[in-house]
PDB file of N, CA and C in Angstrom:
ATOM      1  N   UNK A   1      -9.538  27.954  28.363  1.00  0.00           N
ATOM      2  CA  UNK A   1     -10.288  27.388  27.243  1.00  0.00           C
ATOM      3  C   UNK A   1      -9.369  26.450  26.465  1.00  0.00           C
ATOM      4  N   UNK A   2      -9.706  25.605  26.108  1.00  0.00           N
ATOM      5  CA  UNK A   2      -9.262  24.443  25.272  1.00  0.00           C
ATOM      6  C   UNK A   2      -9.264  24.133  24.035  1.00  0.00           C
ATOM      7  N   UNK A   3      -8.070  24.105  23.457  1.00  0.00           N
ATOM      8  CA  UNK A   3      -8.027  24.210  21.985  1.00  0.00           C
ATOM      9  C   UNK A   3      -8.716  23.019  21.096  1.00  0.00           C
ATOM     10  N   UNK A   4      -9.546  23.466  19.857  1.00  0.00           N
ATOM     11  CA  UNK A   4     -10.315  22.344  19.602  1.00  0.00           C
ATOM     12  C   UNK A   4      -8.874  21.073  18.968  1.00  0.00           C
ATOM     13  N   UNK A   5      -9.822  19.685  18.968  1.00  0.00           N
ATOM     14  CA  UNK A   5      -8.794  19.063  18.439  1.00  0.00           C
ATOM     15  C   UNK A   5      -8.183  19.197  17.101  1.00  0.00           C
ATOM     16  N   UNK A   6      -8.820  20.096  16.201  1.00  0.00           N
ATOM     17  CA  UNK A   6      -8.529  20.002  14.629  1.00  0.00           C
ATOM     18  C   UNK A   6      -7.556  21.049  14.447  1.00  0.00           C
ATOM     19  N   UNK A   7      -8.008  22.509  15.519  1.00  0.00           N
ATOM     20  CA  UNK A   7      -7.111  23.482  15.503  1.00  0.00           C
ATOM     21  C   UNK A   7      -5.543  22.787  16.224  1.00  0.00           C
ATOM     22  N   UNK A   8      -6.120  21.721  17.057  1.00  0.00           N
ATOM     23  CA  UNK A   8      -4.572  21.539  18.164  1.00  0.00           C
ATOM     24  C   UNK A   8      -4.060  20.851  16.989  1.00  0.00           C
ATOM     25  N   UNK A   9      -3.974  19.967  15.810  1.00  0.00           N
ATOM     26  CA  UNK A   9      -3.387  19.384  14.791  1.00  0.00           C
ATOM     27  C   UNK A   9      -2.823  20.025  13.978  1.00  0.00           C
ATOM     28  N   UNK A  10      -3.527  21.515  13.481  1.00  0.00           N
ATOM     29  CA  UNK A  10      -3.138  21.507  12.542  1.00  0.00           C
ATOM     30  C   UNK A  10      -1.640  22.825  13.406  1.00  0.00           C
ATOM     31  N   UNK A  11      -2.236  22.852  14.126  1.00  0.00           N
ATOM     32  CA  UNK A  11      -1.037  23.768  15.042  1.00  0.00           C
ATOM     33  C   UNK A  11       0.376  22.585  15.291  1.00  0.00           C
ATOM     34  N   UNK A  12       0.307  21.384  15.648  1.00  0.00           N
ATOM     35  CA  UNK A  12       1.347  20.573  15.176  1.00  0.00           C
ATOM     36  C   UNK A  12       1.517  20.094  14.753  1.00  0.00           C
ATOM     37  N   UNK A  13       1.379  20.278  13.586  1.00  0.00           N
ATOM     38  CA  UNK A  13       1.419  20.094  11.874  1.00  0.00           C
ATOM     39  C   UNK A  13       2.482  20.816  11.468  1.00  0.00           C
ATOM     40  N   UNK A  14       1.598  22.503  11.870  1.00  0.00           N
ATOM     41  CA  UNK A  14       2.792  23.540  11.657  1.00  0.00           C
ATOM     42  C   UNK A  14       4.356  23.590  12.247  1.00  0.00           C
ATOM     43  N   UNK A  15       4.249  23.077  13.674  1.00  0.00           N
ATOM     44  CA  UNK A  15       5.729  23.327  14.437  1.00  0.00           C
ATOM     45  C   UNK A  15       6.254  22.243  14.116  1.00  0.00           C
ATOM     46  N   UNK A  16       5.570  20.948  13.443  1.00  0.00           N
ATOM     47  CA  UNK A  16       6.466  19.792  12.972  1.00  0.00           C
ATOM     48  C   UNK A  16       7.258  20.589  11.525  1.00  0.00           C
ATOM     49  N   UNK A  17       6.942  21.029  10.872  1.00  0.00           N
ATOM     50  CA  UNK A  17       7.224  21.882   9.747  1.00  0.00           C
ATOM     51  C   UNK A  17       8.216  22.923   9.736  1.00  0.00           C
ATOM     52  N   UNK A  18       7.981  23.613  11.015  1.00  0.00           N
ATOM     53  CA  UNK A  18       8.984  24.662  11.359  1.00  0.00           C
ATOM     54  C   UNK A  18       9.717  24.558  12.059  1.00  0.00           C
ATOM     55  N   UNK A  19      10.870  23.466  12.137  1.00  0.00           N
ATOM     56  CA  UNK A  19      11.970  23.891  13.359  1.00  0.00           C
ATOM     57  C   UNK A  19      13.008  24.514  13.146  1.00  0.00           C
ATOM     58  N   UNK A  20      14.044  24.187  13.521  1.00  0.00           N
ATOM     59  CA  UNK A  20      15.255  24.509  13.868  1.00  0.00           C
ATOM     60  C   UNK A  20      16.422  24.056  12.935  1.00  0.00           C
ATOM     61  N   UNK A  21      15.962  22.962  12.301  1.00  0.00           N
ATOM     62  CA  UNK A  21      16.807  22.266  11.423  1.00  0.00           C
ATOM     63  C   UNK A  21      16.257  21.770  10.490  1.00  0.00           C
ATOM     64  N   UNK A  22      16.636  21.481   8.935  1.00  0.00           N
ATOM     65  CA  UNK A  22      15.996  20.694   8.145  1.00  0.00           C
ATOM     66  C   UNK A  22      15.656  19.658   8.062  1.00  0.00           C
ATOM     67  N   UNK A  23      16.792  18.821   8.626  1.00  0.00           N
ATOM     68  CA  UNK A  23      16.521  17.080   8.890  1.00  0.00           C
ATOM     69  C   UNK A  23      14.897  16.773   9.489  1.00  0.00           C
ATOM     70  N   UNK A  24      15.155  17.744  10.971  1.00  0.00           N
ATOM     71  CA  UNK A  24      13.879  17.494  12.059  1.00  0.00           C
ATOM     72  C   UNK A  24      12.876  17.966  11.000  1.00  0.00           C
ATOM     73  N   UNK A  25      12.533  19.145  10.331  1.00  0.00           N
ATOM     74  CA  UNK A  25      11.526  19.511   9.707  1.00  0.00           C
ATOM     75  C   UNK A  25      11.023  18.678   8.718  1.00  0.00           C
ATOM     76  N   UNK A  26      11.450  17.597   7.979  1.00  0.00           N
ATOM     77  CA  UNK A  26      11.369  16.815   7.067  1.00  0.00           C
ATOM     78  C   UNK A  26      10.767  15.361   7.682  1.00  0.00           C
ATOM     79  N   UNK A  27      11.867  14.585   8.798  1.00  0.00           N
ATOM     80  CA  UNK A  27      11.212  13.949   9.885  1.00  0.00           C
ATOM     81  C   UNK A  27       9.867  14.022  10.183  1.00  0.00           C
ATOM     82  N   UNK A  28       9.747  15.300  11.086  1.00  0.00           N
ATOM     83  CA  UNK A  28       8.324  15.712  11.715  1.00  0.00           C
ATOM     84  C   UNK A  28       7.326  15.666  11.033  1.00  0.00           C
ATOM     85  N   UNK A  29       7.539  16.273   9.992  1.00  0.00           N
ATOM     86  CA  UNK A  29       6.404  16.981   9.062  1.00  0.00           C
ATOM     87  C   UNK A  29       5.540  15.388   8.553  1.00  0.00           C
ATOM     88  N   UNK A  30       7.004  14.763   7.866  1.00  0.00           N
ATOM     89  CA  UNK A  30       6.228  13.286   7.343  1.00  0.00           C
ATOM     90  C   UNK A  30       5.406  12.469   8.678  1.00  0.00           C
ATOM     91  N   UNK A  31       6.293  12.664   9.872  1.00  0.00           N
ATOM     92  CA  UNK A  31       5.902  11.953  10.707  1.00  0.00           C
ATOM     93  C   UNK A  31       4.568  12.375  11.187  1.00  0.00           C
ATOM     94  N   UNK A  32       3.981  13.733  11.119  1.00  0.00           N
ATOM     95  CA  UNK A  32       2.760  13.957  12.018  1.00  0.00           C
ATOM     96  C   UNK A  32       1.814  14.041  11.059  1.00  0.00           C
ATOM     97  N   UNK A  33       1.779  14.239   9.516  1.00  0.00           N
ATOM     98  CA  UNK A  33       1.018  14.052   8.677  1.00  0.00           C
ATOM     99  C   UNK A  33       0.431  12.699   8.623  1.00  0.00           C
ATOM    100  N   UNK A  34       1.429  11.924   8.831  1.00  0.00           N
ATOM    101  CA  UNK A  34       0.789  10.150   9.280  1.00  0.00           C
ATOM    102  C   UNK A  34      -0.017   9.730  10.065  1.00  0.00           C
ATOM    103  N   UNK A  35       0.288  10.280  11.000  1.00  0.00           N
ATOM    104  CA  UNK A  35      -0.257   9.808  12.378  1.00  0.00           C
ATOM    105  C   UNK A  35      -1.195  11.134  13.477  1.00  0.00           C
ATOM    106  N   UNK A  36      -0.974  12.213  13.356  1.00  0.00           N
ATOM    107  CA  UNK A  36      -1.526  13.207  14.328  1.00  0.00           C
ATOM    108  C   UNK A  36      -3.064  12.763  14.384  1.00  0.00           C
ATOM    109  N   UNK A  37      -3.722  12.683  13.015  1.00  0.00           N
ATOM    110  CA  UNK A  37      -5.126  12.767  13.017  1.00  0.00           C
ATOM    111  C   UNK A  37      -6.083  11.182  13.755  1.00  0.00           C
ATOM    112  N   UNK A  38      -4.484  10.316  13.672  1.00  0.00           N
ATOM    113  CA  UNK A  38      -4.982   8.840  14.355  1.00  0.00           C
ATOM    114  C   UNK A  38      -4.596   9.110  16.309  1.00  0.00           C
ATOM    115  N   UNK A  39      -4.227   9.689  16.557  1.00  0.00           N
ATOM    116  CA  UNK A  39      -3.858  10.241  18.169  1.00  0.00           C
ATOM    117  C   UNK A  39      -5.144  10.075  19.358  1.00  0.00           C
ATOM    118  N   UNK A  40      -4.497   9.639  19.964  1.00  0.00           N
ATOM    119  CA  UNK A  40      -5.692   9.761  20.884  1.00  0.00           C
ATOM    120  C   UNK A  40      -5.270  11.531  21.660  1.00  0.00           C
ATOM    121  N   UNK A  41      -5.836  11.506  22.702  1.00  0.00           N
ATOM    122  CA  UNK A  41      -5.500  13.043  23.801  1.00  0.00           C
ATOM    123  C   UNK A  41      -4.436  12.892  24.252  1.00  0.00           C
ATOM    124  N   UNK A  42      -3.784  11.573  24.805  1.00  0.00           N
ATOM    125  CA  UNK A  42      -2.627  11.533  25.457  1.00  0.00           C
ATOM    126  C   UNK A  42      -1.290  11.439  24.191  1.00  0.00           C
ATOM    127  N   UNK A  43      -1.543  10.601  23.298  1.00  0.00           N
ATOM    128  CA  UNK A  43      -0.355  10.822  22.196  1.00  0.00           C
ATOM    129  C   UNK A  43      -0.346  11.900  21.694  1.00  0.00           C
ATOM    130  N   UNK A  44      -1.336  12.832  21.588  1.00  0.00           N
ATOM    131  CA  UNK A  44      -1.254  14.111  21.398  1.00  0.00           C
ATOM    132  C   UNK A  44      -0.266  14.993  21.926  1.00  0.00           C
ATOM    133  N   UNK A  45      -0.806  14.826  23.715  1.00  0.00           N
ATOM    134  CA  UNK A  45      -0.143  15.407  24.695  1.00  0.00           C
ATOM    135  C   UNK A  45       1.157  15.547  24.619  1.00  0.00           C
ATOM    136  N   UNK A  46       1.947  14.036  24.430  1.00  0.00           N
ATOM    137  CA  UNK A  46       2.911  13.551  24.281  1.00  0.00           C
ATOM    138  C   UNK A  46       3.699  14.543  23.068  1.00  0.00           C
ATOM    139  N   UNK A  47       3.551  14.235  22.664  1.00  0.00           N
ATOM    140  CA  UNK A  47       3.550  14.629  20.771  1.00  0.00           C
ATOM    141  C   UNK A  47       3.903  16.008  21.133  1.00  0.00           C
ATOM    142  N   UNK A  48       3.215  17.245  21.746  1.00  0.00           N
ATOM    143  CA  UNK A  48       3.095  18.239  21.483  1.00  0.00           C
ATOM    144  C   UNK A  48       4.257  18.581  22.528  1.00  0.00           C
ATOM    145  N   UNK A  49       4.284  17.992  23.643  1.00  0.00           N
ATOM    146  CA  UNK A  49       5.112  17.910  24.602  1.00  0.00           C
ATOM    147  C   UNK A  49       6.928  17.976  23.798  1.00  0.00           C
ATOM    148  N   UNK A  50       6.822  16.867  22.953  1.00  0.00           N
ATOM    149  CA  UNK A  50       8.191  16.391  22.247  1.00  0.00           C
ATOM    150  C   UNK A  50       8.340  17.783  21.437  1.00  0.00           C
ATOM    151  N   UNK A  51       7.519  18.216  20.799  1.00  0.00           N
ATOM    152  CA  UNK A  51       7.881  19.839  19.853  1.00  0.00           C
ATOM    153  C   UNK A  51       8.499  21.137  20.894  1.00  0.00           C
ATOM    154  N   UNK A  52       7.933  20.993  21.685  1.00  0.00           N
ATOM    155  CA  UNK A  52       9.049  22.113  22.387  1.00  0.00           C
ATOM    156  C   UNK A  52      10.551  21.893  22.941  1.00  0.00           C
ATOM    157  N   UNK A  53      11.200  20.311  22.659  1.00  0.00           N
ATOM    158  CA  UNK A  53      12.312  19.996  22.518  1.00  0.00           C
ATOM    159  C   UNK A  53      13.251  20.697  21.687  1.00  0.00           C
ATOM    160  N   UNK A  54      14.695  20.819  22.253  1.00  0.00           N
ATOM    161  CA  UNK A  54      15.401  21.639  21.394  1.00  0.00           C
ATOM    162  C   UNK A  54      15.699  20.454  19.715  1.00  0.00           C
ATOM    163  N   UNK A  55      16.105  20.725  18.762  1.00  0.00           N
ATOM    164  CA  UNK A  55      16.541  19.967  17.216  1.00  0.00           C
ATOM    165  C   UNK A  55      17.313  19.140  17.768  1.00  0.00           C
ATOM    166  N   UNK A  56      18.250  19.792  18.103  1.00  0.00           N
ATOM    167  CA  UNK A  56      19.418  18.626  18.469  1.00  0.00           C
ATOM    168  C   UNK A  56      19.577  17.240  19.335  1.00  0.00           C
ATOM    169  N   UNK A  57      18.969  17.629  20.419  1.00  0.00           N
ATOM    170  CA  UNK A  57      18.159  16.772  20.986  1.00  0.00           C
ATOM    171  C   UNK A  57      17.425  15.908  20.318  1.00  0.00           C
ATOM    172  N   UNK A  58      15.875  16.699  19.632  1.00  0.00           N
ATOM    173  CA  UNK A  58      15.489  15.305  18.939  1.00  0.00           C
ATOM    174  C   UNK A  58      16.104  14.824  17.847  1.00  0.00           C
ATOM    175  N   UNK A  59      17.323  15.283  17.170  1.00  0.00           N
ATOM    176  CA  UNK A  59      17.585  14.789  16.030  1.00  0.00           C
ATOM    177  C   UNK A  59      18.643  13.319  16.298  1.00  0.00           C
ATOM    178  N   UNK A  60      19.346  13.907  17.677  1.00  0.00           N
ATOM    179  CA  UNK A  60      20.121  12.619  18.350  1.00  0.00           C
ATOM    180  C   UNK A  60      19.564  11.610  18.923  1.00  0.00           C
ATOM    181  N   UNK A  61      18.159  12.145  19.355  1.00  0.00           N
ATOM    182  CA  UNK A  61      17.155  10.507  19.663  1.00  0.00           C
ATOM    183  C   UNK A  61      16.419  10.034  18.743  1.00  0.00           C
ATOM    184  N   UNK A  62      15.938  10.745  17.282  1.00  0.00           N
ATOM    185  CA  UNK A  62      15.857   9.616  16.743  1.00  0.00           C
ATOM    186  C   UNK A  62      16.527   9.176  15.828  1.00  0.00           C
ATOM    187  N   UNK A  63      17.983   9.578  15.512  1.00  0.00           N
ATOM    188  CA  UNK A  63      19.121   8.813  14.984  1.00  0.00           C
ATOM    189  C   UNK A  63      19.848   8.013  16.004  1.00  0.00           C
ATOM    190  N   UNK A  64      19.551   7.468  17.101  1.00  0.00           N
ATOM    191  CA  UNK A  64      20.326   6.650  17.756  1.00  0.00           C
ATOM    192  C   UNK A  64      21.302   7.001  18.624  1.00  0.00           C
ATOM    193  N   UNK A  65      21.508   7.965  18.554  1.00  0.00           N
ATOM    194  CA  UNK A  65      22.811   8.712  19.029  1.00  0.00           C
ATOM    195  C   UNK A  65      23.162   8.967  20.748  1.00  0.00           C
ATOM    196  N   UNK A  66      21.785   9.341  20.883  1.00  0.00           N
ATOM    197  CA  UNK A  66      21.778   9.339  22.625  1.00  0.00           C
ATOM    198  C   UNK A  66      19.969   8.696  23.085  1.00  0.00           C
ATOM    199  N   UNK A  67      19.775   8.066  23.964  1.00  0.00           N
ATOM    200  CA  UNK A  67      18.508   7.817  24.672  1.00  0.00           C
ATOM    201  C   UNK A  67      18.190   8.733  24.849  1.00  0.00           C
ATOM    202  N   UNK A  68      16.565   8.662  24.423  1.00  0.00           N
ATOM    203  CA  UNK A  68      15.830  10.089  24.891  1.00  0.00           C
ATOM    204  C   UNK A  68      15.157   9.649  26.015  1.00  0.00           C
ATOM    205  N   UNK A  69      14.411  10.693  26.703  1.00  0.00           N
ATOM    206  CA  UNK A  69      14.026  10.757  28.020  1.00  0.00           C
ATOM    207  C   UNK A  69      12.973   9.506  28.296  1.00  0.00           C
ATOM    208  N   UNK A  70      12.767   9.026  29.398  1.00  0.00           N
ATOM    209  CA  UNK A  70      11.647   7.668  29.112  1.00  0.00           C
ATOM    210  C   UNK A  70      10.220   7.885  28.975  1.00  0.00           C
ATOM    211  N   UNK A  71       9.951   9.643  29.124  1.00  0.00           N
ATOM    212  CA  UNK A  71       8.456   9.509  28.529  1.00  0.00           C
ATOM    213  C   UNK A  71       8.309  10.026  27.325  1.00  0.00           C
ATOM    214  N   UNK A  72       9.521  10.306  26.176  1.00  0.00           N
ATOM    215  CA  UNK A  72       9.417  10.205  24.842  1.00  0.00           C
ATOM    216  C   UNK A  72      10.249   8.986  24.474  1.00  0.00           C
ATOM    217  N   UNK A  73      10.503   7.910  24.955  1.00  0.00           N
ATOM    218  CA  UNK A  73      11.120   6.573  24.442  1.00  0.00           C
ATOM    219  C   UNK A  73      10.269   6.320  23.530  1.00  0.00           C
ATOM    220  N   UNK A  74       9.168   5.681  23.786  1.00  0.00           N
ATOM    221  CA  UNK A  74       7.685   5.203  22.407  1.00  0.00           C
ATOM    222  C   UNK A  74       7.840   5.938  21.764  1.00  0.00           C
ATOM    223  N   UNK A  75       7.772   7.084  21.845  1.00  0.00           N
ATOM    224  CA  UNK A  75       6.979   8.181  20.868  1.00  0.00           C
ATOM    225  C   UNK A  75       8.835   8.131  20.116  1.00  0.00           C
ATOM    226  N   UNK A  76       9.226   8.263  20.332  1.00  0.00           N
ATOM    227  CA  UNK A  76      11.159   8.824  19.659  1.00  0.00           C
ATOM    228  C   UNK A  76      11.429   7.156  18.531  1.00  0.00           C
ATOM    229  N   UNK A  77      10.481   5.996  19.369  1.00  0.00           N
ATOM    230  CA  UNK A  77      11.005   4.889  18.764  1.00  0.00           C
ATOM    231  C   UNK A  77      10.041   4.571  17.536  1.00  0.00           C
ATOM    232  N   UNK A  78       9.519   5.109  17.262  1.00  0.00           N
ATOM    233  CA  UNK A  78       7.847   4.953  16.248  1.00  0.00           C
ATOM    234  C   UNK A  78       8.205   6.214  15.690  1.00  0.00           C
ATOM    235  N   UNK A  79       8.950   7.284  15.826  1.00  0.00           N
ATOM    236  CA  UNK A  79       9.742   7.891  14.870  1.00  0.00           C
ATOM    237  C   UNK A  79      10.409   7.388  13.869  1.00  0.00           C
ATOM    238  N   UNK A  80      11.554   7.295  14.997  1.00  0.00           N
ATOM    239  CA  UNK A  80      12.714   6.660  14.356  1.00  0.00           C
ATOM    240  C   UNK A  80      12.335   5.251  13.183  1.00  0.00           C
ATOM    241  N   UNK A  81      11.777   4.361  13.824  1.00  0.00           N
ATOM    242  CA  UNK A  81      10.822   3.321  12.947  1.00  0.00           C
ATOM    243  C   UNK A  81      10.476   3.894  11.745  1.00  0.00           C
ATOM    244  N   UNK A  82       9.659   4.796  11.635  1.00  0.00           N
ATOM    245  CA  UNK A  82       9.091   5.107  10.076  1.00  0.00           C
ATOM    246  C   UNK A  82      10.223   5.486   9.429  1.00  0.00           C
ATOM    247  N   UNK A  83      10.965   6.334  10.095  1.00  0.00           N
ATOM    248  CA  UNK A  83      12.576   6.820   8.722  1.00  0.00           C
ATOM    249  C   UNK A  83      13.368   5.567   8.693  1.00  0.00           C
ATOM    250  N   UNK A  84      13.373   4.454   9.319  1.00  0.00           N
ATOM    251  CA  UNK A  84      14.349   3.576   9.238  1.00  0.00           C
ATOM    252  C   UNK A  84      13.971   2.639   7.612  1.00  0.00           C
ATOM    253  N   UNK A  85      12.707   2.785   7.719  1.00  0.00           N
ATOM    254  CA  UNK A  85      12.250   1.921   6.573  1.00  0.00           C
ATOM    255  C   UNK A  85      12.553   2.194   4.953  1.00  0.00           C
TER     256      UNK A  85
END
């Protein structure tokens, strides 16, 4: 069974909120409050895909630090984009 889309949001809403580190939790949180509810199924996918990443990891791709994998490149660079501003 398939999670509805409002429940699948607000469920990564929450794990943007809760990680591992403060930086990422602050990141995420702003970042998916922006954008989750504009998602299509696949940026979703994507999206939800990137939350079971370890902190460190994402905190080094979207500070520049190391390339992230090439099917979170977009998604890591439209991160990184909104905190750069």
């Amino acid at each position: 069974m398939s999670e509805p889309r409002d429940v699948r949001i607000k469920r990564m809403q929450m794990r943007s909120m809760r990680r591992g580190i403060k930086e990422m939790d602050i990141i995420l949180s702003a970042y998916a409050g922006r954008n989750l509810a504009d998602m299509d199924t696949a940026g979703l996918d994507v999206y939800d895909a990137l939350l079971h990443e370890n902190d460190q990891d994402l905190y080094q791709w979207v500070t520049g630090q190391v390339q992230p994998p090439a099917r979170f490149a977009n998604l890591i660079a439209d991160i990184a984009q909104t905190f750069q501003k």
